[in-house]
Protein backbone atom coordinates (compact mmCIF):
# COMPACT_ATOMS: atom_id res chain seq x y z
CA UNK A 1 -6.15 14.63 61.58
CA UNK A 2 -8.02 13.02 59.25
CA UNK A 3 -7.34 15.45 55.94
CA UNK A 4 -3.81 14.58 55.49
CA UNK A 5 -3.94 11.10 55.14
CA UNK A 6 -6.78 12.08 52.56
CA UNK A 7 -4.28 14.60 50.73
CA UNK A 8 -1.31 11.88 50.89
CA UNK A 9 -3.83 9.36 49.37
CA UNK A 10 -4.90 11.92 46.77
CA UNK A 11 -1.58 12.40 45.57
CA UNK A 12 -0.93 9.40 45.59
CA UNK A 13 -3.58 8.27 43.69
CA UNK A 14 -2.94 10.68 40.66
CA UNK A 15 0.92 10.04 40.93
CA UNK A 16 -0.37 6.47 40.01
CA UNK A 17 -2.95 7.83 37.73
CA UNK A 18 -0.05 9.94 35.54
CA UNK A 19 2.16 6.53 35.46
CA UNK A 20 -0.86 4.15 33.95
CA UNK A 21 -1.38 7.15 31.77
CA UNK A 22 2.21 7.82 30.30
CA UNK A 23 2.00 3.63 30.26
CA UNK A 24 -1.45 3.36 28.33
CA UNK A 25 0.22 5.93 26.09
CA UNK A 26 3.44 4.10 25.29
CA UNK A 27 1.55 0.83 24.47
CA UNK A 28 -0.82 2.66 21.92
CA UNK A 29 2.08 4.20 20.13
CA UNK A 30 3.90 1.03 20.00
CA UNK A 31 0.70 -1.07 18.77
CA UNK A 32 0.41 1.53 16.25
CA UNK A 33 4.16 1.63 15.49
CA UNK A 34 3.74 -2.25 14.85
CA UNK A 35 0.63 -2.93 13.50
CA UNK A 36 0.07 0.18 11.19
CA UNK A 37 3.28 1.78 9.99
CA UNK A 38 5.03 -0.94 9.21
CA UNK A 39 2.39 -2.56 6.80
CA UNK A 40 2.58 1.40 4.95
CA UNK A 41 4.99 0.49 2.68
CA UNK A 42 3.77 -3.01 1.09
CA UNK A 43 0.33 -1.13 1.17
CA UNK A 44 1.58 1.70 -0.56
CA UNK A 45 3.00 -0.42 -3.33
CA UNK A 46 -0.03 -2.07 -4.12
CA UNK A 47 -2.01 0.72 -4.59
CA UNK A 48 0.36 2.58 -6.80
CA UNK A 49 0.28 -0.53 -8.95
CA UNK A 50 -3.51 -0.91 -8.77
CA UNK A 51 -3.36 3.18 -9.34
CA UNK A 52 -1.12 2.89 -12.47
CA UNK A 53 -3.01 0.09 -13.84
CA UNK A 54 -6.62 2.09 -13.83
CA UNK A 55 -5.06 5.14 -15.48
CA UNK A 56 -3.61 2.91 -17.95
CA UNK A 57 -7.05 1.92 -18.61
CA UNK A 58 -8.12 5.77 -18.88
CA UNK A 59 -5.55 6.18 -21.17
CA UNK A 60 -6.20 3.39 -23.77
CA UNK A 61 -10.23 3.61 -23.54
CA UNK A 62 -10.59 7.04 -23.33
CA UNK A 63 -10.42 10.00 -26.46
CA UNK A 64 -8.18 13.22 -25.29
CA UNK A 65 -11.22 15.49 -24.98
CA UNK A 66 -13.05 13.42 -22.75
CA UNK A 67 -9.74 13.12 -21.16
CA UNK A 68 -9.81 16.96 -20.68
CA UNK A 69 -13.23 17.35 -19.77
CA UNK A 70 -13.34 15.08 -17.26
CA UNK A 71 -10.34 16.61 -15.75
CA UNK A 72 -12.26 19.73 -15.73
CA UNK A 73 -15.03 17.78 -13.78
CA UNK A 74 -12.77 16.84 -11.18
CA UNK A 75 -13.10 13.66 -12.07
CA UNK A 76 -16.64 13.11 -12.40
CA UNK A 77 -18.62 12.25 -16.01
CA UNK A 78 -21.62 10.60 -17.21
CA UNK A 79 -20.81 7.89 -19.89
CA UNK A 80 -22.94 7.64 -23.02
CA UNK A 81 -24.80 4.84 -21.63
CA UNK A 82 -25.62 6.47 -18.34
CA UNK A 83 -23.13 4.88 -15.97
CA UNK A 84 -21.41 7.55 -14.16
CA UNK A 85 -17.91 7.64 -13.20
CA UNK A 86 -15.92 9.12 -10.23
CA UNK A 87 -11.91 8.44 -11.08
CA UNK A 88 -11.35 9.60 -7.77
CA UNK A 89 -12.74 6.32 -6.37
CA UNK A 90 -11.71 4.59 -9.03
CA UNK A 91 -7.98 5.32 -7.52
């Protein structure tokens, strides 16, 4: 008959299908394992440095009530000149 060898060849083809899958999947996770983890933690470092520096900057230009109010903003103010300022990009 002509269905089984149709059937077999179905199988087979998703058995083969399910392997290049699980495969495909493997390789993504390592690539990721490689190329993005393990550049986290020199990455992380530099932005806590560049973080620390700009609230250093906050802290030296910037009087205690603005401080507060801009807290209260979430972050966002107006300057006195117009320029506004989002310290959650600014981090």
């Amino acid at each position: 008959m002509l269905i089984l060898p149709l059937i077999s060849d179905t199988a087979k083809a998703l058995q083969n299908l399910r392997g290049l899958s699980i495969d495909a999947s493997n390789s993504m996770k390592q690539l990721v394992e490689t190329n993005i983890y393990s550049r986290v933690p020199e990455a992380r470092r530099l932005a806590a440095a560049k973080a620390k520096r700009t609230a250093e900057k906050w802290a030296v230009g910037t009087h205690w009530y603005t401080y507060r109010v801009v807290n209260r903003e979430r972050g966002i103010w107006t300057d006195s000149k117009g320029k506004k300022h989002k310290w959650n990009d600014e981090l």
